[in-house]
Protein backbone atom coordinates (compact mmCIF):
# COMPACT_ATOMS: atom_id res chain seq x y z
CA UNK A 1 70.63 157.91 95.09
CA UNK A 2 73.65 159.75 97.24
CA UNK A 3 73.67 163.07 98.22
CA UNK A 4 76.61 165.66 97.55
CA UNK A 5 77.43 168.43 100.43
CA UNK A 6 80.21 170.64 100.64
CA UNK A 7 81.03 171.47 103.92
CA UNK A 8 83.10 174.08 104.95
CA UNK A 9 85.63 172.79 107.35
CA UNK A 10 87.88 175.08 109.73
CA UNK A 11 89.52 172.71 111.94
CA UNK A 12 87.72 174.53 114.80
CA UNK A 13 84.62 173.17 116.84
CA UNK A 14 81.12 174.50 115.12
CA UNK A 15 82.39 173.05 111.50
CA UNK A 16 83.63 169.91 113.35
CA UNK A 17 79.79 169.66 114.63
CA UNK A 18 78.32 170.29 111.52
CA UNK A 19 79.84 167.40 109.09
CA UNK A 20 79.19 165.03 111.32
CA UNK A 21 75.74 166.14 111.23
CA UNK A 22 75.83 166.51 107.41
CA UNK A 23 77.33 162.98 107.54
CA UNK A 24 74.30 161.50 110.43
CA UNK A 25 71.65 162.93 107.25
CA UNK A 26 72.98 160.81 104.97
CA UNK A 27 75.43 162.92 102.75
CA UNK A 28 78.56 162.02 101.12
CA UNK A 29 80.68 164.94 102.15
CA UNK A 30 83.54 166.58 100.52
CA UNK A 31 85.33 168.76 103.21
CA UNK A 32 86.54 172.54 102.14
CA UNK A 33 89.21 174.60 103.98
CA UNK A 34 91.19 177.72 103.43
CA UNK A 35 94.62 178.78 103.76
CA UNK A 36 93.93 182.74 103.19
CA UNK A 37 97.25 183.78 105.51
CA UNK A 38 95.54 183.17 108.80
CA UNK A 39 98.36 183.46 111.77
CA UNK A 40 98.86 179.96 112.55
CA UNK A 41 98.28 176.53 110.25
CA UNK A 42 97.37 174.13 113.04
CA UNK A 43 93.71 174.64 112.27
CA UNK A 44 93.98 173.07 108.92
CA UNK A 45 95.93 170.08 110.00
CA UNK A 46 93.22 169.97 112.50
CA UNK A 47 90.79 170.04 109.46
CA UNK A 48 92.40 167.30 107.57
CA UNK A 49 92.42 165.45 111.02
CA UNK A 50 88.46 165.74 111.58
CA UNK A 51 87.93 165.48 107.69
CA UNK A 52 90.08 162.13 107.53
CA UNK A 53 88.30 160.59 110.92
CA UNK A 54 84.62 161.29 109.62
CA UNK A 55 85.68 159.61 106.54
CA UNK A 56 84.79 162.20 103.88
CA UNK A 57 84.80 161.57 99.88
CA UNK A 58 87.39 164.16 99.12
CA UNK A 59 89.08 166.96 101.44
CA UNK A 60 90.36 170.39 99.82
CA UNK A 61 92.56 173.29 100.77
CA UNK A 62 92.44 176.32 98.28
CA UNK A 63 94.80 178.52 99.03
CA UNK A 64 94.43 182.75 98.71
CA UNK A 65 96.12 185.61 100.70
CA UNK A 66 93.55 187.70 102.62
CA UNK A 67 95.94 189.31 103.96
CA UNK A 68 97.02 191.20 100.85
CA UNK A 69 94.08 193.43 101.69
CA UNK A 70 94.47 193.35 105.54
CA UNK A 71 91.88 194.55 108.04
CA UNK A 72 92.00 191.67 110.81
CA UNK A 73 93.75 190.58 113.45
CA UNK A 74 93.54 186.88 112.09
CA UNK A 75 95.13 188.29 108.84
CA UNK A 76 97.40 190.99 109.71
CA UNK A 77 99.94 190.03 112.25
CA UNK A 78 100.52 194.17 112.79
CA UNK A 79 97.44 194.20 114.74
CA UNK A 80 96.92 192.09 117.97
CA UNK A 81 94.54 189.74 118.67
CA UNK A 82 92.34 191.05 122.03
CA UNK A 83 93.10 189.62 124.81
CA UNK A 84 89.29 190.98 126.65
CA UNK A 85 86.22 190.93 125.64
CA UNK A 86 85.21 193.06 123.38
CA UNK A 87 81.95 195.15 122.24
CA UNK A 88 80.82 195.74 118.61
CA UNK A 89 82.40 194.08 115.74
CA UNK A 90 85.86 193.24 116.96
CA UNK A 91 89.54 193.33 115.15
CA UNK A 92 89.32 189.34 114.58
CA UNK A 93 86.68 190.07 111.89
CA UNK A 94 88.09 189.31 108.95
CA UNK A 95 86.50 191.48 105.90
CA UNK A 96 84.45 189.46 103.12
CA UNK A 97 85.59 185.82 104.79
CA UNK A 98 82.46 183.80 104.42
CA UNK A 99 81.17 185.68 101.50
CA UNK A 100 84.84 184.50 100.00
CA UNK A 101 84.61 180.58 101.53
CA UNK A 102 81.02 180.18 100.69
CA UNK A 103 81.46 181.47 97.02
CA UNK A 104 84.20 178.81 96.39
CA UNK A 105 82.12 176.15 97.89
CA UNK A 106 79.61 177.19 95.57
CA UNK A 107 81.53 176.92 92.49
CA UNK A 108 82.58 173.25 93.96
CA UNK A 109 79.47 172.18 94.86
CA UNK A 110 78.24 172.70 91.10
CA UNK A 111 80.85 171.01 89.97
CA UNK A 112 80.64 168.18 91.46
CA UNK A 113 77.00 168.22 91.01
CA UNK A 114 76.38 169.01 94.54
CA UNK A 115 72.94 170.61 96.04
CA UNK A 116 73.84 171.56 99.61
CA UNK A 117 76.44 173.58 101.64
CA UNK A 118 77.31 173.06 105.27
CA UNK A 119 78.56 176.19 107.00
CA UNK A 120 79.01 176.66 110.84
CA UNK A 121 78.16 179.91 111.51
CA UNK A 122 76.15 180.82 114.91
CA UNK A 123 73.96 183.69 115.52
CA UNK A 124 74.13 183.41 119.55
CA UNK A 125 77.09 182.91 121.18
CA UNK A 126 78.97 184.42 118.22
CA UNK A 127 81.97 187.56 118.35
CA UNK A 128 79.72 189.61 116.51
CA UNK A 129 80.84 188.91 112.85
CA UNK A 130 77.66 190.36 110.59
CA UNK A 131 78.48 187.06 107.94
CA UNK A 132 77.00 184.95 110.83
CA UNK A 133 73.41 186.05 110.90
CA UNK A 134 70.46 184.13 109.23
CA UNK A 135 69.85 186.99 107.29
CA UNK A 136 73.15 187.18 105.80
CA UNK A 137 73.03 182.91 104.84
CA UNK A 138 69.65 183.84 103.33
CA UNK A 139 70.79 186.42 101.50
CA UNK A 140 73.67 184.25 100.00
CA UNK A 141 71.81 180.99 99.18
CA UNK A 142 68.91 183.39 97.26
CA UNK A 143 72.05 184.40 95.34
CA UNK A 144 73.46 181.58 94.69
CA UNK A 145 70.50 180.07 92.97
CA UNK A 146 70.68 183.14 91.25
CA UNK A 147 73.86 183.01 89.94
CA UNK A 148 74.43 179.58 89.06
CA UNK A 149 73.83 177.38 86.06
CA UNK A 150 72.85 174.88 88.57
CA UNK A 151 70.01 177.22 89.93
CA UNK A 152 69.12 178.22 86.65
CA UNK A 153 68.26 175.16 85.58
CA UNK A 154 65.84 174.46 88.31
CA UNK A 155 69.06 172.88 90.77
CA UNK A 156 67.65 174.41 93.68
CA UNK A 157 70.82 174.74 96.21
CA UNK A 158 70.49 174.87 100.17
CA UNK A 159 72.81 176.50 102.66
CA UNK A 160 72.69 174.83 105.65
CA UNK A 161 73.16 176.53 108.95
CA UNK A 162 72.21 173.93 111.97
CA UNK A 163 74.35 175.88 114.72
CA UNK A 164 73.00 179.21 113.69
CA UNK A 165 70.30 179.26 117.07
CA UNK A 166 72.14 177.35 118.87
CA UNK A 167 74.22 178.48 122.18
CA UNK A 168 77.76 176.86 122.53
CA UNK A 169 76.77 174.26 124.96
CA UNK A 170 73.96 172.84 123.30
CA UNK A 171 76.58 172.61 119.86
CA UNK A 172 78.87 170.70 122.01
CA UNK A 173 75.82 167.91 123.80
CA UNK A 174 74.96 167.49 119.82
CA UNK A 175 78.12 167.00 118.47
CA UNK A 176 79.01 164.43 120.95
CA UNK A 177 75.68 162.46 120.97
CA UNK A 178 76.99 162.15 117.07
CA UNK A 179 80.60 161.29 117.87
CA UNK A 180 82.59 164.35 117.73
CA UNK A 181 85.70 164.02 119.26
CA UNK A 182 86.81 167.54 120.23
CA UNK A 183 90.36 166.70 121.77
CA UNK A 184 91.28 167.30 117.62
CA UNK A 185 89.52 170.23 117.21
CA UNK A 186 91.16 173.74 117.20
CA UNK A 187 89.12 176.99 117.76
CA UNK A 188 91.28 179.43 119.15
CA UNK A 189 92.98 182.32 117.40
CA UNK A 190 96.25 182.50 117.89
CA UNK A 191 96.98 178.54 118.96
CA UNK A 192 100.40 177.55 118.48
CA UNK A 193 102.04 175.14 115.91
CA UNK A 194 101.17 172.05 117.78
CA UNK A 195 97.38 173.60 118.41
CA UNK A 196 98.12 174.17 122.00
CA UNK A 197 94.97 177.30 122.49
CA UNK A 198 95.79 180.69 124.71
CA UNK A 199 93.00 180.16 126.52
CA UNK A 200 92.22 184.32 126.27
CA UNK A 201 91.15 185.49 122.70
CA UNK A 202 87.52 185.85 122.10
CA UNK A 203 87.13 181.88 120.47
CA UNK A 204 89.03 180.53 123.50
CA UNK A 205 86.71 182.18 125.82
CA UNK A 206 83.60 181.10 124.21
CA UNK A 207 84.96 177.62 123.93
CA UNK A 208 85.81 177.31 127.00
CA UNK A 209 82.06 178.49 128.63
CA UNK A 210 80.50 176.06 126.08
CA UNK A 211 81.80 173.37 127.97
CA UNK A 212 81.01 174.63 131.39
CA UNK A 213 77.61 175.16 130.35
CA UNK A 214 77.25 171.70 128.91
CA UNK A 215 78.26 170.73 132.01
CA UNK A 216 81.90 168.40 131.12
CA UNK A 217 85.24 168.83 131.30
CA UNK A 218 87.05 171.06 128.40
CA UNK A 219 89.52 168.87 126.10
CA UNK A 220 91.52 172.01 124.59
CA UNK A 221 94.94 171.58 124.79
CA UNK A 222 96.24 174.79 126.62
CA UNK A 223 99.59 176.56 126.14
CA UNK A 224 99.87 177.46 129.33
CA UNK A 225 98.88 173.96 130.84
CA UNK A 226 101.11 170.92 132.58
């Protein structure tokens, strides 16, 4: 008998690493993304990219304007994206975001009759988002079975962190012992049209020290490079 996941796919480098893990346990994976007014679109082609390489059942944009309600720097182009690092919970936050993503992979995955969610989110080298703590993906999976008919009806369904303990570097010597290929991948903020990365926001940064601490060379396409 197959088994259903939803993963939620960004385009970026964690959600890249987790459906190919979802796909190494044996699921038949149907890929999620979001176009909720982020500043560039070059991470969802980078989505479909990844989603269309790991050869997934079904991949699916649903489209919704956070930026109608503003907050974030990845949402409202009136306020800039920090260009040094920065402490507490920065301006990239966006307000609600995986509450909003996991909620519609919920209502997918009981649709298609689906038991498990992939989600990317990292608890240690992380820009202090409070959506990315174990606590918080508890707290959501304990009310999605909850809420559901699926759960109701004895349906149990899993949220499935991998990355959340894991540092950058040790994401990036999983995902390629799996087959990853990162050159596709787009992480950073503010990349360009063509996915070219600034190398300087927050994401960027933390990208680029997960692949000097794995120890190989960094694949991002830079704007600034020859």
């Amino acid at each position: 008998m197959t088994k259903k996941a939803v993963i939620l796919v960004s385009g970026g480098l964690d959600s890249s690493t987790v459906l190919a893990m979802a796909k190494q346990q044996g699921f038949d994976c149907y890929t999620l993304s979001f176009d909720y007014g982020q500043r560039h679109r070059s991470e969802l082609f980078a989505a479909a990219k990844v989603s269309e390489a790991m050869q997934v059942e079904a991949h699916k944009v649903v489209s919704l304007d956070l930026g109608t309600i503003g907050g974030s720097a990845l949402t409202d182009t009136n306020i800039d994206v920090p260009e040094y690092e920065t402490t507490g919970i920065p301006v990239t936050y966006v307000p609600a975001r995986n509450t909003v993503f996991l909620s519609i992979a919920l209502g997918w995955a009981e649709v298609l009759g689906a038991n498990d969610i992939f989600v990317g989110v990292n608890a240690v080298d992380y820009s202090g988002y409070p959506d990315c703590r174990p606590d918080y993906i508890n707290a959501f999976e304990q009310m999605a079975n909850l809420a559901t008919k699926a759960g109701v009806e004895g349906n149990k369904l899993t949220v499935h962190a991998p990355l959340i303990d894991m540092t950058k570097g040790q994401i990036i010597q999983a995902g390629l012992k799996i087959g990853v290929d990162y050159t596709v991948t787009v992480s950073c903020y503010q990349a360009d049209e063509e996915g070219a990365a600034c190398g300087v926001c927050d994401s960027c940064r933390l990208r680029k020290q997960g692949f000097i601490d794995a120890g190989l060379k960094d694949p991002t396409r830079y704007k600034n490079s020859a």
